[in-house]
Protein backbone atom coordinates (compact mmCIF):
# COMPACT_ATOMS: atom_id res chain seq x y z
CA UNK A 1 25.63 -45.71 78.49
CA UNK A 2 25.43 -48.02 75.00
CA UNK A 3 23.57 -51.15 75.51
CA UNK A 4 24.80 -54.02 73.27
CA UNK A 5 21.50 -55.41 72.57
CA UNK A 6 20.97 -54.82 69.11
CA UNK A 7 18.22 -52.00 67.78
CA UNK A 8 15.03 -53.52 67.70
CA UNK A 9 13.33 -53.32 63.89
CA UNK A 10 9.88 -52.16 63.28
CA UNK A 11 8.05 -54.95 62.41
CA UNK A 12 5.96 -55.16 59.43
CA UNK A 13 6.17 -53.98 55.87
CA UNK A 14 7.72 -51.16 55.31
CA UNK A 15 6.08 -47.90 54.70
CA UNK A 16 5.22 -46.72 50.74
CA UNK A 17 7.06 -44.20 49.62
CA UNK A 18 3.74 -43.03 48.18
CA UNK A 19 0.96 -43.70 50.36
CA UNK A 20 -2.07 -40.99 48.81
CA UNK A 21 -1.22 -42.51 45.36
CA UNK A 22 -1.41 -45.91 46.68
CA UNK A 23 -4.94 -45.12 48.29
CA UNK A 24 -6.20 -43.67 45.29
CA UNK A 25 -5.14 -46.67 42.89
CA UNK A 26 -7.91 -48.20 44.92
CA UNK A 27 -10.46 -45.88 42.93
CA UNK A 28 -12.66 -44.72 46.42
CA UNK A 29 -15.76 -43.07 45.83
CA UNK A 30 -15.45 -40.07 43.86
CA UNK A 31 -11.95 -40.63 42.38
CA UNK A 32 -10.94 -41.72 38.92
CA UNK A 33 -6.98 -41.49 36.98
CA UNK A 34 -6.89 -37.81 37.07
CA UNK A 35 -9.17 -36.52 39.41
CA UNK A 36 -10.61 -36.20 43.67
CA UNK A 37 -13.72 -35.22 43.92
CA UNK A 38 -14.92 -34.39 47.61
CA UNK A 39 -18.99 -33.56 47.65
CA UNK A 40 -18.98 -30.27 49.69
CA UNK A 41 -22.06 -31.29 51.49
CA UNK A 42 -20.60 -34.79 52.79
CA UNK A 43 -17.52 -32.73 53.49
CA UNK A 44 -19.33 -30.09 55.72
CA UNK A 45 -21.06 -32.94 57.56
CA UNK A 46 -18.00 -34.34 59.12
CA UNK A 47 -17.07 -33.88 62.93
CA UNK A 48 -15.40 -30.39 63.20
CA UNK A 49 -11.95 -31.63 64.54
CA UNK A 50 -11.91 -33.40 60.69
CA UNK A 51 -13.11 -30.26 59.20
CA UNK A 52 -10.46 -28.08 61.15
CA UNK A 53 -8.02 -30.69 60.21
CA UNK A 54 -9.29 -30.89 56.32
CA UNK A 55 -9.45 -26.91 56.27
CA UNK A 56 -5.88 -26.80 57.04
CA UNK A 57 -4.79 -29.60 54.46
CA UNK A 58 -6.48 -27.71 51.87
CA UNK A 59 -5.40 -24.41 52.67
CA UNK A 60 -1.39 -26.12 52.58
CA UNK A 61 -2.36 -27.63 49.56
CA UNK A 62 -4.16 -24.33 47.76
CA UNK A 63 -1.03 -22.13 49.01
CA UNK A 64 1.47 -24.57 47.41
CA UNK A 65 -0.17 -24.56 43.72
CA UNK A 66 -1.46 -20.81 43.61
CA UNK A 67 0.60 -19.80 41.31
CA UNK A 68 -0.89 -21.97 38.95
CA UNK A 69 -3.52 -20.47 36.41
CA UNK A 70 -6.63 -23.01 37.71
CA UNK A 71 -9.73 -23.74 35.60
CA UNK A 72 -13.35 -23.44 36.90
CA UNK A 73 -14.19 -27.01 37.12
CA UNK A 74 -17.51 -28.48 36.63
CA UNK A 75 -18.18 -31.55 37.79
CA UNK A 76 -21.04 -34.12 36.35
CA UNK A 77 -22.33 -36.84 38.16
CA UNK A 78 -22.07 -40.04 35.69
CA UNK A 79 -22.31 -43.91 35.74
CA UNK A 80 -21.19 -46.02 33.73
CA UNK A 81 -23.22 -47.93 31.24
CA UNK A 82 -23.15 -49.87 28.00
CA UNK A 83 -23.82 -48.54 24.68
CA UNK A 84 -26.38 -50.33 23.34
CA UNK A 85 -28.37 -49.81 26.59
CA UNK A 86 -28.65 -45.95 25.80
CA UNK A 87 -31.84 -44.25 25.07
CA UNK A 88 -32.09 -41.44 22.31
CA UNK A 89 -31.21 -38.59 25.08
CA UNK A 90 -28.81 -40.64 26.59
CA UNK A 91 -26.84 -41.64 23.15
CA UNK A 92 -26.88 -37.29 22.24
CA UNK A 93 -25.48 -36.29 25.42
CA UNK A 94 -22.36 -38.15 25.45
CA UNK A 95 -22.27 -37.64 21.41
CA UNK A 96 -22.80 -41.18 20.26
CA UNK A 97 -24.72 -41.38 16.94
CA UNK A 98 -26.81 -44.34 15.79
CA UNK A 99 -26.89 -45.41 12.07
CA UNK A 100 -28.51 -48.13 10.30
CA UNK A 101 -25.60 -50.42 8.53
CA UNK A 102 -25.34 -52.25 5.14
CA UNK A 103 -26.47 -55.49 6.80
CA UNK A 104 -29.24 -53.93 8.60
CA UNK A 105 -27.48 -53.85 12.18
CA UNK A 106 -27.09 -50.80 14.22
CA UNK A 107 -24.01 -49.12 13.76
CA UNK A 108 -22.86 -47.12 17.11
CA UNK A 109 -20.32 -44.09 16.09
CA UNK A 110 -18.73 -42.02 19.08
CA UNK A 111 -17.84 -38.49 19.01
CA UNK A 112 -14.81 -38.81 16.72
CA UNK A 113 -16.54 -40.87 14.24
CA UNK A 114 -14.84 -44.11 15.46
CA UNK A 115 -17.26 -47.22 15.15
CA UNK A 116 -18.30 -49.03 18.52
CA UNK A 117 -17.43 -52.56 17.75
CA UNK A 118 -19.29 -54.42 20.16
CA UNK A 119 -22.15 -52.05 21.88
CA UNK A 120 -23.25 -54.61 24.00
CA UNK A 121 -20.57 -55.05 25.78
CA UNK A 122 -18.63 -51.40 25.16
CA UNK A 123 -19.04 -49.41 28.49
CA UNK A 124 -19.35 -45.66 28.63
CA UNK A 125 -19.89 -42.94 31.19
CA UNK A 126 -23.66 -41.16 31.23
CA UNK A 127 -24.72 -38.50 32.83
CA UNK A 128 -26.96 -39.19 35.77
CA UNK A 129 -28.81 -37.95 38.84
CA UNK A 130 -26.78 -36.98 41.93
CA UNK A 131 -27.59 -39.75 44.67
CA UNK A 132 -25.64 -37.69 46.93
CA UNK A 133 -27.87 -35.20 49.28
CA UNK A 134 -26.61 -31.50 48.29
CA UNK A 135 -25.75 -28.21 50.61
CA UNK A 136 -29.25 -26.59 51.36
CA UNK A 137 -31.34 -30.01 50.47
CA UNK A 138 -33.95 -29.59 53.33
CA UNK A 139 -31.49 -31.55 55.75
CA UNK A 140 -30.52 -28.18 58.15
CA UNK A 141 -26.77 -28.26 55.39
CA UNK A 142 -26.19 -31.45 57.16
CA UNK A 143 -25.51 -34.05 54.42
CA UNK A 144 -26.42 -38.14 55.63
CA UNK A 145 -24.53 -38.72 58.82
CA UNK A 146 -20.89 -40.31 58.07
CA UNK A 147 -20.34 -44.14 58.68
CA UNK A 148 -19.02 -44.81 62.00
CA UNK A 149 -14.90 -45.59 62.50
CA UNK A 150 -14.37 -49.31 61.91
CA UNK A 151 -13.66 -51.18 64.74
């Protein structure tokens, strides 16, 4: 019936109360502090039991917030860079104006007229080209073959 041996423990640390959060404070590819961004054509190249499995994780997760009023998002590939490295085209698109200062030095301003102290050294996200192969590139929809399981 009962054995008197006592119940064994698992061994190990225990599990996170918050394991995707945890994952995601690691910044992967394609996350940042707000948002996941999943490239449809690296998505679509996965082995179907993944997509089946994805497909049904979404669908969970879409059915859960639909009541929600959700935004059309648009999402930019960027890098980041440092200020004073930014051409002319660069500098307009993320709305940093150059002036020339009282002592002659170049004075960085950002959007909201605040003064970039230290341009060589102040980092800021730039538009750039996606390196990532898109949905109808040539490639048959098949994105770059995913990196084998470790191990």
């Amino acid at each position: 019936m009962f054995t008197p041996d006592p119940i064994p423990r698992p061994s190990g640390p225990p599990e996170s109360s918050t394991p995707l959060a945890d994952y995601l404070a690691r910044t992967p590819p394609g996350t940042d502090e707000d948002y996941v961004v999943l490239p449809r054509s690296l998505v679509e190249s996965m082995p179907l039991p993944w997509q089946r499995h994805m497909r049904d994780l979404l669908a969970e997760f879409h059915q859960a917030f639909a009541h929600l009023n959700w935004p059309v998002y648009r999402v930019v590939p960027t890098r980041w860079e440092l200020v004073a490295d930014l051409d002319e085209q660069q500098l307009a698109e993320i709305g940093c104006t150059v002036e020339l200062g009282d002592g002659g030095e170049l004075e960085y301003r950002l959007r909201d007229g605040s003064r970039v102290e230290d341009p060589e050294h102040h980092r800021v996200l730039v538009p750039c080209p996606d390196p990532l192969p898109r949905r109808g590139d040539g490639s048959g929809g098949r994105a770059a073959e995913p990196a084998p399981p470790p191990g």
